[in-house]
Protein backbone atom coordinates (compact mmCIF):
# COMPACT_ATOMS: atom_id res chain seq x y z
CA UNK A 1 189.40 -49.01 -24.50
CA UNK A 2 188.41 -45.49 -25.08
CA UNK A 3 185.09 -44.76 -23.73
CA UNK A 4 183.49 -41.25 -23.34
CA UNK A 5 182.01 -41.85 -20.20
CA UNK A 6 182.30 -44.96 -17.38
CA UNK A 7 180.16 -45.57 -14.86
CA UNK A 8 180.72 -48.22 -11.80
CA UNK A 9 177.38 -49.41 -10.73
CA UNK A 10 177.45 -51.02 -6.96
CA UNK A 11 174.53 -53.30 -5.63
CA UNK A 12 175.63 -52.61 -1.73
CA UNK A 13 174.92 -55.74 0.52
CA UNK A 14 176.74 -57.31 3.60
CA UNK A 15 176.68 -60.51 2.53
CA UNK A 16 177.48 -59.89 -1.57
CA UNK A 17 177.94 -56.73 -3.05
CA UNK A 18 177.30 -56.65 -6.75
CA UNK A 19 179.85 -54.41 -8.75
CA UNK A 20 178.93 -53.63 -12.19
CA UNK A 21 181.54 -51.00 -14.45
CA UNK A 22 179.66 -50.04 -18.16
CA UNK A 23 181.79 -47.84 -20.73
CA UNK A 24 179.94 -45.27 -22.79
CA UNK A 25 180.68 -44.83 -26.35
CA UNK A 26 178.67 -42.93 -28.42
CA UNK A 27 175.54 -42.85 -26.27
CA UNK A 28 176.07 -47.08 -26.42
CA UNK A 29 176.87 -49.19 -23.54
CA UNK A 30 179.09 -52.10 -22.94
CA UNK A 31 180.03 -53.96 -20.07
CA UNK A 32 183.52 -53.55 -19.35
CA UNK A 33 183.73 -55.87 -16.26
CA UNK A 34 181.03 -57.60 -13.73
CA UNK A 35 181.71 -59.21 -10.19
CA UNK A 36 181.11 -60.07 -6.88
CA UNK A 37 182.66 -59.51 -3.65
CA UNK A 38 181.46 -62.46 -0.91
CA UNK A 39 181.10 -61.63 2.47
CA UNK A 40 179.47 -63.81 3.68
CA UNK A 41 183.04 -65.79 5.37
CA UNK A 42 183.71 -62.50 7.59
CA UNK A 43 181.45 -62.84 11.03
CA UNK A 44 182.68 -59.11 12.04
CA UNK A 45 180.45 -56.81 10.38
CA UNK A 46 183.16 -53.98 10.67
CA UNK A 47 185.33 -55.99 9.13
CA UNK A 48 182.95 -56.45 6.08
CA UNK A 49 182.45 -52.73 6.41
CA UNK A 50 186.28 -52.71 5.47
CA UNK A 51 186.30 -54.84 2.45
CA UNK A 52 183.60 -53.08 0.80
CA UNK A 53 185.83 -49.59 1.06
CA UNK A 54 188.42 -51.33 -0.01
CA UNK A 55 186.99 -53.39 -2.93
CA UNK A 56 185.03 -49.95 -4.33
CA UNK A 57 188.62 -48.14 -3.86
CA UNK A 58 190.23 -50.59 -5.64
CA UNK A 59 187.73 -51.14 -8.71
CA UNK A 60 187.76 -47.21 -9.08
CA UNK A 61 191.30 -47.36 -8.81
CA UNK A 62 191.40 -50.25 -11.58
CA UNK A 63 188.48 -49.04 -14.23
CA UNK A 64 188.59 -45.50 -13.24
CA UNK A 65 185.02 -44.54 -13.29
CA UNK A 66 183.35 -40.90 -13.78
CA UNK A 67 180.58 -41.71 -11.82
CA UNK A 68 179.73 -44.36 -9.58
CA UNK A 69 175.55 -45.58 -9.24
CA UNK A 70 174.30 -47.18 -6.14
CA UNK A 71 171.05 -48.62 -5.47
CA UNK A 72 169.34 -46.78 -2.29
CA UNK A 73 168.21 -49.35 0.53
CA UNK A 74 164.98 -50.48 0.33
CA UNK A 75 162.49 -49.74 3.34
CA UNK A 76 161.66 -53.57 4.84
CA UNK A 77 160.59 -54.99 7.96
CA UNK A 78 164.06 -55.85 9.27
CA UNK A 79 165.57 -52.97 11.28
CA UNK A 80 168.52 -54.67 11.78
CA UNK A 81 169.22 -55.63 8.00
CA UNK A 82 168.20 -51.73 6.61
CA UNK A 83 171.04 -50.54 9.25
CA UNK A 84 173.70 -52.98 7.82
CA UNK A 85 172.55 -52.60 4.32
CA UNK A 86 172.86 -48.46 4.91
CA UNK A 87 175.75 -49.02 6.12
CA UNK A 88 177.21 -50.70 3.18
CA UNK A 89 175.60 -48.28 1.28
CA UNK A 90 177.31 -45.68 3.06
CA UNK A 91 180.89 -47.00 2.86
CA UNK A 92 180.63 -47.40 -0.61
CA UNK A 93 179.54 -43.84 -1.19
CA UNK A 94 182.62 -42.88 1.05
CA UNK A 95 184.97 -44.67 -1.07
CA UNK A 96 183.67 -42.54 -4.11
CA UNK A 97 183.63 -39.62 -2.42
CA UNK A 98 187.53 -40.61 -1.14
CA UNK A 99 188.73 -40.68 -4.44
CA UNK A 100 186.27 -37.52 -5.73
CA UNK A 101 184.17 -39.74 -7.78
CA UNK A 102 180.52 -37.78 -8.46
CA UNK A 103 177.37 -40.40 -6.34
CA UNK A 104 174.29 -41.16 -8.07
CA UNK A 105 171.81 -43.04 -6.05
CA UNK A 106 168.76 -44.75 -7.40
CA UNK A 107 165.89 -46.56 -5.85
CA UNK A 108 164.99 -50.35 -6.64
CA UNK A 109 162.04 -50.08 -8.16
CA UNK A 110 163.15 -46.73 -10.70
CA UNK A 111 166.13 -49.31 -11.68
CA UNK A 112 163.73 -52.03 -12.16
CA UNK A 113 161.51 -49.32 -14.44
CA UNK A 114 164.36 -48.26 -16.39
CA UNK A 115 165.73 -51.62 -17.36
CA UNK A 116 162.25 -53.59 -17.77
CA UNK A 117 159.86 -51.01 -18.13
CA UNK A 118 157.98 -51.94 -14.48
CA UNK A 119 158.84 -51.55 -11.17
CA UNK A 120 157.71 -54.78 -9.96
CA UNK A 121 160.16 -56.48 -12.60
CA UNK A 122 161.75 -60.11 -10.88
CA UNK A 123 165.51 -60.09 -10.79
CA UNK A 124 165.53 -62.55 -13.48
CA UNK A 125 163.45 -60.37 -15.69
CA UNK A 126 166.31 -57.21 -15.35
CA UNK A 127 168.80 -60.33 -15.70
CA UNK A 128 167.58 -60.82 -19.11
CA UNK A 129 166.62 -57.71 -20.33
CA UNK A 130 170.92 -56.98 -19.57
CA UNK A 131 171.31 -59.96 -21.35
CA UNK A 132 169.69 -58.59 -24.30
CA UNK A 133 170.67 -55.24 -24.29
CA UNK A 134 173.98 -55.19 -23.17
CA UNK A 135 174.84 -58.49 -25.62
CA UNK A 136 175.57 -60.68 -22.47
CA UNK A 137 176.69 -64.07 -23.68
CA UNK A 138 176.03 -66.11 -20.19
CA UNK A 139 174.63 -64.45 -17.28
CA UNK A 140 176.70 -64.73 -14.23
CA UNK A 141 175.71 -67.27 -11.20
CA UNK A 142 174.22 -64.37 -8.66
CA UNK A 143 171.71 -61.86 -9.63
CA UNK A 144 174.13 -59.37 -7.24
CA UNK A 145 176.03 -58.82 -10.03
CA UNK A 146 173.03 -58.35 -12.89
CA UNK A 147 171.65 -56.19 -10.57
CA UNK A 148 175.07 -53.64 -10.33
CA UNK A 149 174.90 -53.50 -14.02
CA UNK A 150 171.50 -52.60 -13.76
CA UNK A 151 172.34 -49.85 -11.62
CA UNK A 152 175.07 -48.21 -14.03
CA UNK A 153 172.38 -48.89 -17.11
CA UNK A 154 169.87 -47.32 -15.22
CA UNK A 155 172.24 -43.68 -14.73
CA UNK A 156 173.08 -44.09 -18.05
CA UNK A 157 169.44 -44.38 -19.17
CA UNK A 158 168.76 -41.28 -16.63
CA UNK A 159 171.89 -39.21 -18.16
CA UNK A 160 170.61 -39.95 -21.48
CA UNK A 161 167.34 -38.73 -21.83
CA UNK A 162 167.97 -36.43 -19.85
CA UNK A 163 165.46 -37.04 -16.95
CA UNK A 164 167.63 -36.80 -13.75
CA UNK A 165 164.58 -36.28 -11.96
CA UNK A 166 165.15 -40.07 -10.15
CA UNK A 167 168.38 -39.65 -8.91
CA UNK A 168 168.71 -38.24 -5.64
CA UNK A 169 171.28 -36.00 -3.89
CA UNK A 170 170.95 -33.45 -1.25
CA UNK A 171 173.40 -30.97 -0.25
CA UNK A 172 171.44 -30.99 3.58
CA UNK A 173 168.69 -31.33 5.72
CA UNK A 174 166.65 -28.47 4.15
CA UNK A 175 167.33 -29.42 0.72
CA UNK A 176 165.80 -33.26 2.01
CA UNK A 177 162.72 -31.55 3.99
CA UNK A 178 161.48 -29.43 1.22
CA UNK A 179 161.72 -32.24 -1.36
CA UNK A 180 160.40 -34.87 1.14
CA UNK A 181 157.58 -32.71 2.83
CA UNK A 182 155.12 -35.09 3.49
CA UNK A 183 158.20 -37.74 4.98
CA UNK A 184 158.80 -35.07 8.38
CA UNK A 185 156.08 -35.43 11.24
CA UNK A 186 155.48 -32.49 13.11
């Protein structure tokens, strides 16, 4: 497999953790593996913290990625669940960083855009769009896993037009405040 680029897509979650890896040939994806890692058996949330640095080490170890995608948490009503689920976010983007591997971040409902063509898109609706694009014969069982792959299509859909303008990285607090004005209360 000689690809020009390959990007590892991660859906970040406590309880299952999507991982998606595309390979980029001549501006044309193709999955080159899905999965899921289930966490749901480990009661220790460190512990869960652990195998998802370890599982993201391992699959960049194994497909050697270029860039790893992440989907950004989403803001809900559960305090409790956005702290785990940045957390897991967070430990992923540590194991990429560990190993030097450029982070891309994208929000749920720009991934949901760039797959479906609306934000508001069902997870069954990206699931199928993949299907067709990428030339998925069966869909796996959980959507954790569509949705990964829909996180590596959706930096590959950013990278290829050109229109970064969705993915977000900061090199500080400054950089955040003067692109998030109206998010800092005075």
């Amino acid at each position: 497999m000689d690809f020009d680029k390959i990007i590892l897509g991660i859906d970040p979650g406590t309880s299952n953790m999507g991982v998606g890896v595309v390979g980029i040939r001549k501006q044309k994806a193709e999955v080159i593996a899905m999965d899921i890692l289930k966490l749901e058996k480990l009661s220790n949330h460190p512990l869960k913290l652990k195998k998802i640095f370890e599982t993201v080490l391992r699959n960049i170890d194994h497909y050697k990625p270029d860039e790893l995608a992440i989907e950004s948490p989403f803001f809900g009503k559960n305090v409790q669940s956005m702290l785990k689920l940045g957390r897991a976010q967070g430990v992923a983007i540590a194991a990429a960083l560990y190993r030097d591997i450029p982070v891309f971040e994208y929000s749920p409902r720009k991934i949901k855009q760039s797959i479906t063509g609306t934000g508001s898109a069902s997870k069954e609706q990206v699931a199928a769009m993949l299907q067709h694009i990428l030339g998925i014969v069966e869909l796996p069982k959980y959507f954790d896993t569509t949705d990964a792959l829909a996180v590596a299509m959706c930096h590959f859909f950013q990278n290829k037009s050109g229109t970064q303008d969705s993915q977000t990285t900061y090199t500080g607090w400054k950089a955040f405040i003067s692109e998030n004005p109206g998010r800092v209360s005075k």
